[in-house]
Each structure stands twice: as structure tokens, then as C-alpha cells.
Protein backbone atom coordinates (compact mmCIF):
# COMPACT_ATOMS: atom_id res chain seq x y z
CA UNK A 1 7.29 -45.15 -13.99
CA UNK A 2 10.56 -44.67 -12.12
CA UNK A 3 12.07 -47.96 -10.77
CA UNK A 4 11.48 -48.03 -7.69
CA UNK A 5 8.94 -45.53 -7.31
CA UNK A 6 5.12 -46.33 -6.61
CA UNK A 7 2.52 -44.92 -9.22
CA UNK A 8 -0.36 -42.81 -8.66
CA UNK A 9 -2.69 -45.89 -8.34
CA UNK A 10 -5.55 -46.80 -10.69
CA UNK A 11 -8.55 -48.04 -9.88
CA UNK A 12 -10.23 -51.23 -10.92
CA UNK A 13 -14.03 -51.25 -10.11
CA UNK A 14 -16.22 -54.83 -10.37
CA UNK A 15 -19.95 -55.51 -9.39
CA UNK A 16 -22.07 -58.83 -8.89
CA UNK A 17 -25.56 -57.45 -9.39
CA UNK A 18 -28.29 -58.57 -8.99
CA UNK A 19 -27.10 -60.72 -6.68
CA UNK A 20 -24.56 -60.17 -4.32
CA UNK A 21 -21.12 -62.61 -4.02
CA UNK A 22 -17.70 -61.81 -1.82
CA UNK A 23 -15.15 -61.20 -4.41
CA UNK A 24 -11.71 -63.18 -4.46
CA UNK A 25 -8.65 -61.33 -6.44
CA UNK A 26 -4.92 -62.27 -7.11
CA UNK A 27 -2.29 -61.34 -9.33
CA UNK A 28 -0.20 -63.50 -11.48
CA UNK A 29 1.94 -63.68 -14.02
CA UNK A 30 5.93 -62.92 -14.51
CA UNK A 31 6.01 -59.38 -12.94
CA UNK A 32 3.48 -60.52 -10.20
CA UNK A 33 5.39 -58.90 -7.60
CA UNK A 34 5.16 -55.14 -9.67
CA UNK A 35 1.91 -54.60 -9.12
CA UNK A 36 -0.34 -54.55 -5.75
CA UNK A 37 -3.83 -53.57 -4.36
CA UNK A 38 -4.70 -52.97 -0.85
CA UNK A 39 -8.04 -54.61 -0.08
CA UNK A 40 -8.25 -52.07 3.50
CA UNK A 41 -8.60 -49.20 0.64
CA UNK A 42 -12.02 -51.04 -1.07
CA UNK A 43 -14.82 -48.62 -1.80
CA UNK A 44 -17.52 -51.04 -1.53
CA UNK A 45 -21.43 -50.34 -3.50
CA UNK A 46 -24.35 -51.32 -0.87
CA UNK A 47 -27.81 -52.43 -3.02
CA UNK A 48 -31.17 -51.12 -1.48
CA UNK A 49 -31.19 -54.76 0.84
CA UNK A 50 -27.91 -54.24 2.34
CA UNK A 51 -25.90 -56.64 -0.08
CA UNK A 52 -22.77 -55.73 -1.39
CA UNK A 53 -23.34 -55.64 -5.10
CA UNK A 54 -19.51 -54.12 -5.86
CA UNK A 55 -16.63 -52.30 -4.99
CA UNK A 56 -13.56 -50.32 -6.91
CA UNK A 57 -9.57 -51.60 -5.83
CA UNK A 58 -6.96 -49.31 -6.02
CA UNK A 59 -4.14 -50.84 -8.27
CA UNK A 60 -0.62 -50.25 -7.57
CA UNK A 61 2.67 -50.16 -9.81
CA UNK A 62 6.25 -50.33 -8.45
CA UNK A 63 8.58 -51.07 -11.43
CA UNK A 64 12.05 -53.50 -10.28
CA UNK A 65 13.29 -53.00 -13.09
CA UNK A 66 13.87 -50.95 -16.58
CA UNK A 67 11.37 -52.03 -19.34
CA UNK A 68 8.20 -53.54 -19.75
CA UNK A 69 6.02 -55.44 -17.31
CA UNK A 70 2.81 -57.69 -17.14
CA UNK A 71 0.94 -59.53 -14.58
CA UNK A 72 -2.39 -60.38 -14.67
CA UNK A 73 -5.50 -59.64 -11.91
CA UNK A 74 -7.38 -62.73 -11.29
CA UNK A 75 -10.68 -62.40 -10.10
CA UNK A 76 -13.60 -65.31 -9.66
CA UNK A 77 -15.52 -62.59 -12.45
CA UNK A 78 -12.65 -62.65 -14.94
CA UNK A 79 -8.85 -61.97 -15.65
CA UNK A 80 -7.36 -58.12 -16.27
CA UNK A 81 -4.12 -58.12 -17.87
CA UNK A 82 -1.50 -55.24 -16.15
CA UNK A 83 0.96 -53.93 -17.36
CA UNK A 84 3.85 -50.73 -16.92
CA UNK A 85 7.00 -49.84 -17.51
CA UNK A 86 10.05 -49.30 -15.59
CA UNK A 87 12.40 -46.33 -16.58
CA UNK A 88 15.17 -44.03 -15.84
CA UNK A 89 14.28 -40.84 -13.41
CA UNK A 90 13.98 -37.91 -15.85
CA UNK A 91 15.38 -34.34 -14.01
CA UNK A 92 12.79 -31.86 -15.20
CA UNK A 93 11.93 -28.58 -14.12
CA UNK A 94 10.63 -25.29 -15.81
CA UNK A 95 10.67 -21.48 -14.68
CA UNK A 96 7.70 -19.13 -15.42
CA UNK A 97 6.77 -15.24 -14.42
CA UNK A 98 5.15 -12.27 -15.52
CA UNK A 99 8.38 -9.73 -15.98
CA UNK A 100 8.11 -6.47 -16.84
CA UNK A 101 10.37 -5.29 -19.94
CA UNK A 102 12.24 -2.88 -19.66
CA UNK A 103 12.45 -3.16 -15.56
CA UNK A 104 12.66 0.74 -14.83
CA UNK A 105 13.49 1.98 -11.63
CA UNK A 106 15.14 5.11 -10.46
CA UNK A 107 18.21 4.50 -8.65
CA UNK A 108 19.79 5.55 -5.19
CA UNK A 109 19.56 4.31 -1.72
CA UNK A 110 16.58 2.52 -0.36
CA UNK A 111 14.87 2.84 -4.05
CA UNK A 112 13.81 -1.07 -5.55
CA UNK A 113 10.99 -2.14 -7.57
CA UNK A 114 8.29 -4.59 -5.97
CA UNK A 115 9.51 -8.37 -6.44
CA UNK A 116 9.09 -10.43 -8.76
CA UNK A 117 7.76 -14.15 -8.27
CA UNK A 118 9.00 -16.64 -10.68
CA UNK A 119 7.78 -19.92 -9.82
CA UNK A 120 9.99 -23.52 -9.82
CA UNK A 121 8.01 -26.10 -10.47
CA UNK A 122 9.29 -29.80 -11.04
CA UNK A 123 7.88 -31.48 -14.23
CA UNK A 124 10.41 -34.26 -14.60
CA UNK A 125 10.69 -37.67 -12.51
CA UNK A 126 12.97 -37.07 -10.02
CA UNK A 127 13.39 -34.92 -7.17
CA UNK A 128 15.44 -32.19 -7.76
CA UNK A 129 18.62 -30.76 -5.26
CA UNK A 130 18.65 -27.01 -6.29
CA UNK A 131 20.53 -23.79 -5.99
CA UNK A 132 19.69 -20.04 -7.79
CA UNK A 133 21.80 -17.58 -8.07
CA UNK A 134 21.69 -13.59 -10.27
CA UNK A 135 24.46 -14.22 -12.67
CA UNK A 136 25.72 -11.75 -15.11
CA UNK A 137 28.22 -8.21 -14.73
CA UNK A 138 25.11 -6.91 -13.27
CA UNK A 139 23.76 -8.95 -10.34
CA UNK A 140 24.59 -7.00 -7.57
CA UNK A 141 21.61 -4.96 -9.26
CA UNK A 142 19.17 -7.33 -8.27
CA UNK A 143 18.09 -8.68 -4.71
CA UNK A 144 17.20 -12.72 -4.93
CA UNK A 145 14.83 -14.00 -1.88
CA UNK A 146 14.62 -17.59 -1.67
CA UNK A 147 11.44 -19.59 -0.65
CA UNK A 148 12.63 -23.07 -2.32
CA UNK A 149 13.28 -26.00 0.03
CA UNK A 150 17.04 -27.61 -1.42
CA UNK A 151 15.37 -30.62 -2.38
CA UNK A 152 12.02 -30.09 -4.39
CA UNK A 153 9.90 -33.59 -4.95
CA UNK A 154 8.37 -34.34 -7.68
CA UNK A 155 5.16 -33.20 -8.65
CA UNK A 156 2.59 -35.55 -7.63
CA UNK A 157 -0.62 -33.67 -6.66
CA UNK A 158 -3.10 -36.81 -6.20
CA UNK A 159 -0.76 -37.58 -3.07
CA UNK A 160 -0.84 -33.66 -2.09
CA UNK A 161 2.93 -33.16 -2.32
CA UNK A 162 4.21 -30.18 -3.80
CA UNK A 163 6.49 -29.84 -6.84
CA UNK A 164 6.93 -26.08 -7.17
CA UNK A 165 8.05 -23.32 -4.94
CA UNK A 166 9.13 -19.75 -5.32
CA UNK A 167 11.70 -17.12 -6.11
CA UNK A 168 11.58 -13.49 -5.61
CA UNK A 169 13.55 -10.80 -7.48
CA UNK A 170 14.25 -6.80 -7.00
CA UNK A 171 15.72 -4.52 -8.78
CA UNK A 172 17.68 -2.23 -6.94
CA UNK A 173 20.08 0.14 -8.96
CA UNK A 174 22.47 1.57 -8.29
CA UNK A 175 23.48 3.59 -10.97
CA UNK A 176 22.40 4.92 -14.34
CA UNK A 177 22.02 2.96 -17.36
CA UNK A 178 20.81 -0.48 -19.14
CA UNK A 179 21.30 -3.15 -16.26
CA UNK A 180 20.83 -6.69 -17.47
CA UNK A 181 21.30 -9.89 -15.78
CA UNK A 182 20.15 -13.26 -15.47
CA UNK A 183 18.46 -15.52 -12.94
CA UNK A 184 20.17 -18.96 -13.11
CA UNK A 185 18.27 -22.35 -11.11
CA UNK A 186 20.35 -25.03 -11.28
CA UNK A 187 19.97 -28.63 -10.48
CA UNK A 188 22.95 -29.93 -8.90
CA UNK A 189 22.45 -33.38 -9.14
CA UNK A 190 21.91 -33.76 -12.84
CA UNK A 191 23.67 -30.38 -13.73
CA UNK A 192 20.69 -29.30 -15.84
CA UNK A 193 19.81 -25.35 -15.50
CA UNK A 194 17.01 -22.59 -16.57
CA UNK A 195 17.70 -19.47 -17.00
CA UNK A 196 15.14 -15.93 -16.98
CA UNK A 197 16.44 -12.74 -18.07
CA UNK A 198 15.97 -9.45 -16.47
CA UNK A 199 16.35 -6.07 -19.03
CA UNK A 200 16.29 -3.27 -15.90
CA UNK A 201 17.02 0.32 -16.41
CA UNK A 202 19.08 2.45 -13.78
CA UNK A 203 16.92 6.10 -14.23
CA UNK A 204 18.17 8.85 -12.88
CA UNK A 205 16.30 10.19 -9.31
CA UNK A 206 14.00 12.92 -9.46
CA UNK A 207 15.54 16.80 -8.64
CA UNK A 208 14.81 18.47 -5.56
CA UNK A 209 14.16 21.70 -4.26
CA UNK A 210 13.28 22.30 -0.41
CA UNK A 211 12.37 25.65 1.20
CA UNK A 212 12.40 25.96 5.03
CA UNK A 213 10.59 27.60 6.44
CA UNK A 214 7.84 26.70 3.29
CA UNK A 215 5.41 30.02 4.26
CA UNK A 216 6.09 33.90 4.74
CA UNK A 217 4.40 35.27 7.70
CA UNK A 218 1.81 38.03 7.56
CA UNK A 219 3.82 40.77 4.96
CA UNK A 220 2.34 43.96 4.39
CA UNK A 221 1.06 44.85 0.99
CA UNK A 222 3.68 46.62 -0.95
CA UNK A 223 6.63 45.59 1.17
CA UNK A 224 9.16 42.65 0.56
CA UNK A 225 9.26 39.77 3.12
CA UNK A 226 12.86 37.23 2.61
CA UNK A 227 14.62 36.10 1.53
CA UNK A 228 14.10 32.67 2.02
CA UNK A 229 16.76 30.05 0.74
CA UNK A 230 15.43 27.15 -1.13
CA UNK A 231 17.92 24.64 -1.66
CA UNK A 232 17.93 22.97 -5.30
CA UNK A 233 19.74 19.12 -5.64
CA UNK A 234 20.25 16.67 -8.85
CA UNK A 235 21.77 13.51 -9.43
CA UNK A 236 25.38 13.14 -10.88
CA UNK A 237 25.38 17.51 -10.21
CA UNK A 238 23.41 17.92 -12.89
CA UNK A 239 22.66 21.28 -13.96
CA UNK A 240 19.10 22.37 -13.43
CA UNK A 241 16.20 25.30 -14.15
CA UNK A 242 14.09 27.18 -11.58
CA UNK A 243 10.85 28.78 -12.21
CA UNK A 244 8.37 29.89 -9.52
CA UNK A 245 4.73 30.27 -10.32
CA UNK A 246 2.57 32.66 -8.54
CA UNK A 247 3.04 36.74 -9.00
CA UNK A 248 3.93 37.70 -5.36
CA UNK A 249 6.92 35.12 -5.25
CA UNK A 250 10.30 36.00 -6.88
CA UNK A 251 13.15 33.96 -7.27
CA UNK A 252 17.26 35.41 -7.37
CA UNK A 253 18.29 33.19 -9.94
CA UNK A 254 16.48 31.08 -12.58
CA UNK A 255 19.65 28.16 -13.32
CA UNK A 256 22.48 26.19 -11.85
CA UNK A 257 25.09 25.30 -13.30
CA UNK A 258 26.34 22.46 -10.84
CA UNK A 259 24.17 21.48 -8.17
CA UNK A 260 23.69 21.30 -5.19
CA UNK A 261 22.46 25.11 -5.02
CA UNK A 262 20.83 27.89 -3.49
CA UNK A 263 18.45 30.67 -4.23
CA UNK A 264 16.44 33.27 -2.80
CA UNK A 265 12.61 33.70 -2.78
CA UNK A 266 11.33 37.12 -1.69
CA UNK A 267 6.83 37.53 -1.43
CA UNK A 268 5.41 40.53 -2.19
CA UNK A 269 2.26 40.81 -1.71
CA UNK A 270 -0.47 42.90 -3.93
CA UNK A 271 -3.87 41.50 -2.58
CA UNK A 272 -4.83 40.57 0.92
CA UNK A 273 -5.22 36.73 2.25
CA UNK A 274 -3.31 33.85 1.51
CA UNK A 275 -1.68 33.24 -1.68
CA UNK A 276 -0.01 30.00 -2.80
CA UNK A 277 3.01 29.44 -5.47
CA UNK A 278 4.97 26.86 -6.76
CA UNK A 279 8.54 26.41 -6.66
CA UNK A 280 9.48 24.32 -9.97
CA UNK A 281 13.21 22.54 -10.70
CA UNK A 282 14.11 20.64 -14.50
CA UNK A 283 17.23 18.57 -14.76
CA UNK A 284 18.80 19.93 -17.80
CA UNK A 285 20.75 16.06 -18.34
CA UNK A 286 17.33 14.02 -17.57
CA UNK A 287 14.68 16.38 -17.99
CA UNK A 288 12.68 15.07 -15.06
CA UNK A 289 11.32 18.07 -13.00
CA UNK A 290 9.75 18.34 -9.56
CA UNK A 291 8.39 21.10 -7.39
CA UNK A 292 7.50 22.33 -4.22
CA UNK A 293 4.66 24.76 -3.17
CA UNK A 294 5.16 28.19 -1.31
CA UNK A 295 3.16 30.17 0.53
CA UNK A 296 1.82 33.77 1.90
CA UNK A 297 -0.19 35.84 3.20
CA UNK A 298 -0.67 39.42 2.11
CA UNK A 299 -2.19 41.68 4.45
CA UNK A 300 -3.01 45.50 5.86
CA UNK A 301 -2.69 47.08 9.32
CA UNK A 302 -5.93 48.28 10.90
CA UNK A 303 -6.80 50.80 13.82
CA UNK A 304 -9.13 49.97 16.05
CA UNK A 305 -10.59 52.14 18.66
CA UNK A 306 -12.86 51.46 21.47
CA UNK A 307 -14.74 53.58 22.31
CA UNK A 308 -14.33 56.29 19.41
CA UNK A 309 -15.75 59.10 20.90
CA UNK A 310 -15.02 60.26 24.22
CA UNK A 311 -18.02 63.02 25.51
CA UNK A 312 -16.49 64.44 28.74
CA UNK A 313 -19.54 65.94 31.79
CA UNK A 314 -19.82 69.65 32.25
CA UNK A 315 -17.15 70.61 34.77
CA UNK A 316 -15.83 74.28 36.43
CA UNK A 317 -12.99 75.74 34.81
CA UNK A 318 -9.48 75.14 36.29
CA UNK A 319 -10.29 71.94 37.51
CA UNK A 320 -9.39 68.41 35.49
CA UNK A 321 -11.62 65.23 35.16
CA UNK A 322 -11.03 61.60 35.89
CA UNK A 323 -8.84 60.09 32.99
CA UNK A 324 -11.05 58.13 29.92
CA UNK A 325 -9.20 54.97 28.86
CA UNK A 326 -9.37 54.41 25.21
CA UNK A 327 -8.24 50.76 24.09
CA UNK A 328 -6.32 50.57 20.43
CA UNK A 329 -6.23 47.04 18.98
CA UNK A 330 -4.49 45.83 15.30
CA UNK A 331 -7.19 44.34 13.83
CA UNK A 332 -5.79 44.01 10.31
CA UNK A 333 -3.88 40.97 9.25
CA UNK A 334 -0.28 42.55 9.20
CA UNK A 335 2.01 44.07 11.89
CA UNK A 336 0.79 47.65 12.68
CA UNK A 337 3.53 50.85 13.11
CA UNK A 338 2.50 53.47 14.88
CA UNK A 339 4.66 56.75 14.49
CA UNK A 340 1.89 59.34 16.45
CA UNK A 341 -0.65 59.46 18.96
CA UNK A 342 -1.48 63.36 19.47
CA UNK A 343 -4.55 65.43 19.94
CA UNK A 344 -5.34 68.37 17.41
CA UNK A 345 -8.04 70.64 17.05
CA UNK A 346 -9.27 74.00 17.87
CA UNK A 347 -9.55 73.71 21.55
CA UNK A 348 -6.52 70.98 21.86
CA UNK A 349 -4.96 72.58 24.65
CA UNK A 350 -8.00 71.99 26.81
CA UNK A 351 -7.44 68.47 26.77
CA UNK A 352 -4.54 66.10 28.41
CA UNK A 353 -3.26 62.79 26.75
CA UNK A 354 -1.53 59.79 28.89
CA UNK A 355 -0.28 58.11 26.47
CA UNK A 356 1.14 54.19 27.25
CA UNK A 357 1.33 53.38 23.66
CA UNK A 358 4.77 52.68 22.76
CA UNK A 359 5.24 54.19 19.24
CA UNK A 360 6.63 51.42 17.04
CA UNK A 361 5.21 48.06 16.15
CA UNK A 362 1.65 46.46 17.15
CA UNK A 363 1.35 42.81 16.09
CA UNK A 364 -1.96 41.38 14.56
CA UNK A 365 -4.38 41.36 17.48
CA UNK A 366 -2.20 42.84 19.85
CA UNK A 367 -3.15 46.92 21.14
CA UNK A 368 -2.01 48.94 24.14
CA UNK A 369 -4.47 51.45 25.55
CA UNK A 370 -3.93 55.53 26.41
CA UNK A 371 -5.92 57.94 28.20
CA UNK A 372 -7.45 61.27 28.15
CA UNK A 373 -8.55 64.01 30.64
CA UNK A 374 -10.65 66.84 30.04
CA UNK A 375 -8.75 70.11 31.88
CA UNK A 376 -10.75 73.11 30.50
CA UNK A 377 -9.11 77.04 30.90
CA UNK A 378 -11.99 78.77 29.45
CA UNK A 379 -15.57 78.16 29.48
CA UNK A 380 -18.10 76.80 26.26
CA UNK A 381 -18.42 73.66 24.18
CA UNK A 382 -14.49 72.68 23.50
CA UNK A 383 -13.76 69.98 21.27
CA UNK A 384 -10.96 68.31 19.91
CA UNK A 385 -9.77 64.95 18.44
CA UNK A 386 -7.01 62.02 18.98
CA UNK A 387 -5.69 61.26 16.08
CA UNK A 388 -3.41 58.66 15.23
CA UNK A 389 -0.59 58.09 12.03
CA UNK A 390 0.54 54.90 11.53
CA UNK A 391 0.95 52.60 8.49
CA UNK A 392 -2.65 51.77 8.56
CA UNK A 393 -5.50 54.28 7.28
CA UNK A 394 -5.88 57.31 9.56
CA UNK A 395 -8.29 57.06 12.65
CA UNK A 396 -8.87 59.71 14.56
CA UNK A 397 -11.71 60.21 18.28
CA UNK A 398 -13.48 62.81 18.56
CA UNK A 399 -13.11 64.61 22.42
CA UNK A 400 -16.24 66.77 23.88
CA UNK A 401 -16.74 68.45 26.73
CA UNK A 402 -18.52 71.78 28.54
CA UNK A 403 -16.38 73.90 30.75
CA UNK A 404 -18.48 76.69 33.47
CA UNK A 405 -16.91 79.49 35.40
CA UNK A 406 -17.51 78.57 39.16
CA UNK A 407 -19.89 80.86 41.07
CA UNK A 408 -17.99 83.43 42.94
């Protein structure tokens, strides 16, 4: 034991059965003043009558000296001969971890690994004054978080004091390449150190590629909607590969030499509905890849009329009705162009169009309405249609009506 440091105490344990007696101790002998017992700390054995019939004594050892010491433990049951020894305090202390080797991590701001715990724990005889450091041409690689008080006691669990504590490491790179370094704990007191070594491995970051926006709108089957510019980054300006998958998506070029860089990606659609793609870069130096997705939606204009036929009342000759509003509504999924609204057939003269339309561009859901009057010149059945040409399919309505000659 260290001179001048108490043991963990051992326990000396007597009974009188049957019958119970008080118990006298005392310690003698040349190194009498060593060893101790606390009678307040007696664990004492009741028998079934209430008698004490024994008890256990903590023993204590608290060297003076170096070397060897004895005493004896007198008791009015028998002697016990003690004895210890007295030594030098003994600086001990060992580091252990689970580390992961190689210690890969890509580099570049804000990127580190999780940390590492490597325990301290003091397994020598002395308390211990320490300091830790990351030594080495790399350690600005590596992050060190301390959690060890500068003195750490010895271990002694039986009087619940703690002789280990904790270290945390990170690696955070920087740069590319092998990155070793070392984690040095030091005792300054005695001088004595431990060492752990840390193999990490700078990689280079993933590529990018970003598209903004990331969707076309509504496009029209067999038209072209961009292009959009996707911007393409690698580390170090590494040059890179594009691919896109997905048919309706095209890209303007498929490398880079340097990077950063920009493309173009066009949609054209051949079906209807949404269709997805993805936008792939490779790092021709690293040959890490990443991607992004795209997306589209290919549609067709569509005409719709309400109401689609338009039957006018029998009316005189010469005179003209009240005006039939007919609604016209895009109810396809991509912009509608209107280039005519007109009325044709054989008896188109006998019918008069108001036409607030605008002739251009209807967008999905959106309509405008135009009306028609029935004027007749000549009497009969007359009929006619509206029809209208756009980018959409044809759609016509058909127009009735029954003209008389007035009574004279």
C-alpha cells in the first residue's frame, strides 16, 4: 500500500456461540500504530434470544513507512497476526477505444465523423495530474473534447471514487489524402505518456448537380419546353460526366472538362401525365457520382363546349333573336391556342356570332364565352355550325332554327 495512504479495509469477523460474551480487541506489536479498526463500524450477529453471538470489524492499513509491517489483533478469543507493506506510489494509467481503421470521411466544411470515446482510466497508485493533446503533422485534422478532471484519483471503487474519465475525438478533414495522427495523454507529474493512433482518410466530397426550377410546367405533346440550366460542381474542378435518364428529358452536353458548369435540359413530351427523370453526374478523378431527379408533365389541349347545340324558337323573318351564350373551357392538361371561332354551313349567313374570345392562348381550366343570334332572311329549317380551330382536336355546335314569313 502507498505510505501514507489508507487501504480498502478488510474485515475480521468473530462469534461466541452458543453463548453470548462482549468482545474486547487491541492491537500490538512493532507496527501497532499501522493498522486500526473502528468499533462504530461493527456489524454485530443477534441469536434468536436477543444475545449478541458475533460481529465482523473492519481492519484498517496505513503504511509509515516503506517495507514490511506486523502487528498483531488481540482479542479475549485469540491473537490474529497483521501484516502489509508500505511502498512507493506507482503512476499508472491505460487508454482503451473501439477505433475504426481506416477513419474515412469526406472532407469540406462542416463534414466530421461522430466522436470517438477513448476512456482514461487510472490503474497505478497515485493520482495522476494530466494533459492530452492530437500530436502529429496532422492534428489540426482531428477535433479533441475533453471530459477529464486535471487531477484523476486513483481507482478505488469500494470507496465509490472514480479513476477513469473520458476523451472524445473527430475527424474533420480538410483535404484529400491519408491523414494520420496521434492522441498523446500525458502525466505531468511523473512524465509517463500513452499514446492511440488514428489512420483517417481525407475522401473527396460527393459531385453535384442542381436544377432550379426542378419541374417543367404543363408542355404540350410534341413541343419543346427549356431550357432549364442545371448547374454541375466537383471537388478540386474535377472533370465530370452527365447522363439524364428518362426519354422526354435531353441534356446539351454530356461532359465537363473543369467544373463548375452548366447545361441545358429541354422535356419533350410523347405521352400525357407526369413523367419523372434523373439527372446523373460521375467525377472522372474520384468516380463518386450523384444525381438529382427531374420532372414533367406532358399534356393535350381540350375544347370544351357548354351547351353544344344551340336550337333557336321559330321566329318571323327579318327580325333577330335574343343572343345564346355558349361557354368554352380548356379542359385538357396543356395551354390551349385558339386561331378561329367562325360559323360555316349552308345557311351561315342566317346566323350572327359575338364573339369575346380573344384568339390566342387559353390556360388549363381557364375559357371565355361567345354568343350567337339567330337573324333569319328567308324562311325553312336553317342550320349551321360554330366551329372552332385551335391546337386541340376540332369541336364544332351545331345552330338550328325555323324562320316564317309574317302574315301580311
Amino acid at each position: 500500500m502507498v505510505v501514507g495512504s489508507p487501504s480498502v479495509p478488510q474485515t475480521f469477523s468473530f462469534d461466541s456461540y452458543p453463548n453470548a460474551v462482549n468482545y474486547q480487541l487491541q492491537i500490538t506489536g512493532p507496527d501497532a500504530n499501522d493498522f486500526s479498526f473502528d468499533p462504530t463500524s461493527t456489524v454485530s450477529f443477534i441469536s434468536g434470544n436477543g444475545c449478541v453471538t458475533g460481529c465482523s470489524i473492519p481492519i484498517y492499513f496505513t503504511p509509515s513507512r516503506l517495507g514490511s509491517h506486523t502487528a498483531n489483533l488481540v482479542t479475549n478469543f485469540g491473537n490474529v497476526m497483521l501484516a502489509g507493506t508500505g511502498s512507493t506510489a506507482v503512476p499508472s494509467f491505460v487508454l482503451s477505444g473501439n477505433i475504426p481503421t481506416p477513419l474515412c470521411q469526406f472532407y469540406g466544411p462542416g463534414a466530421a465523423t461522430f466522436p470517438i470515446l477513448i476512456t482514461v482510466t487510472n490503474n497505478g497508485s497515485t493520482p495522476l495530474n494530466l494533459s492530452a493533446a492530437m500530436t502529429g503533422a496532422n492534428a489540426s485534422q482531428y477535433i479533441l473534447t475533453k471530459d477529464c478532471p486535471t487531477t484523476l484519483s486513483v481507482a478505488q471503487p469500494a470507496v465509490n471514487q472514480f479513476g477513469s474519465c473520458s476523451l472524445s475525438v473527430t475527424f474533420a478533414p480538410d483535404r484529400y489524402g491519408s491523414l494520420p495522427a496521434q492522441l498523446k495523454v500525458t502525466d505531468s507529474t511523473s512524465g509517463i505518456s500513452q499514446t492511440v493512433d488514428f489512420m483517417g482518410f481525407g475522401q473527396y466530397p460527393l459531385p453535384t448537380v442542381s436544377i432550379a426550377p426542378s419541374a417543367f410546367g404543363d408542355t404540350q405533346l410534341g413541343s419543346i419546353a427549356g431550357p432549364i440550366t442545371a448547374t454541375v460542381t466537383a471537388p478540386g474542378s474535377h472533370p465530370v460526366t452527365i447522363s439524364v435518364q428518362g426519354d422526354p428529358f435531353r441534356i446539351s452536353a454530356t461532359s465537363c472538362d473543369a467544373t463548375p458548369c452548366q447545361i441545358g435540359v429541354t422535356f419533350a413530351p410523347t405521352v400525357t401525365g407526369l413523367v419523372s427523370g434523373t439527372l446523373t453526374v460521375q467525377d472522372v478523378v474520384s468516380g463518386s457520382s450523384n444525381s438529382t431527379p427531374v420532372y414533367g408533365t406532358g399534356g393535350a389541349p381540350a375544347v370544351s363546349l357548354s351547351p353544344s347545340v344551340l336550337s333557336f324558337a321559330t321566329r318571323n323573318t327579318s327580325t333577330t333573336s335574343i343572343a345564346q351564350t355558349v361557354a368554352l373551357t380548356n379542359s385538357g392538361n396543356a395551354p390551349l391556342r385558339i386561331s378561329s371561332i367562325s360559323i360555316t354551313g349552308t345557311n351561315l349567313a342566317e346566323f350572327i356570332q359575338n364573339n369575346n374570345c380573344i384568339i390566342g392562348s387559353i390556360a388549363v381550366g381557364e375559357g371565355c364565352t361567345f354568343s350567337i343570334s339567330f337573324a333569319p332572311s328567308e324562311p325553312g329549317d336553317l342550320s349551321a355550325a360554330v366551329q372552332i380551330l385551335s391546337n386541340a382536336p376540332p369541336a364544332a355546335i351545331e345552330l338550328t332554327g325555323t324562320a316564317t314569313v309574317p302574315a301580311p
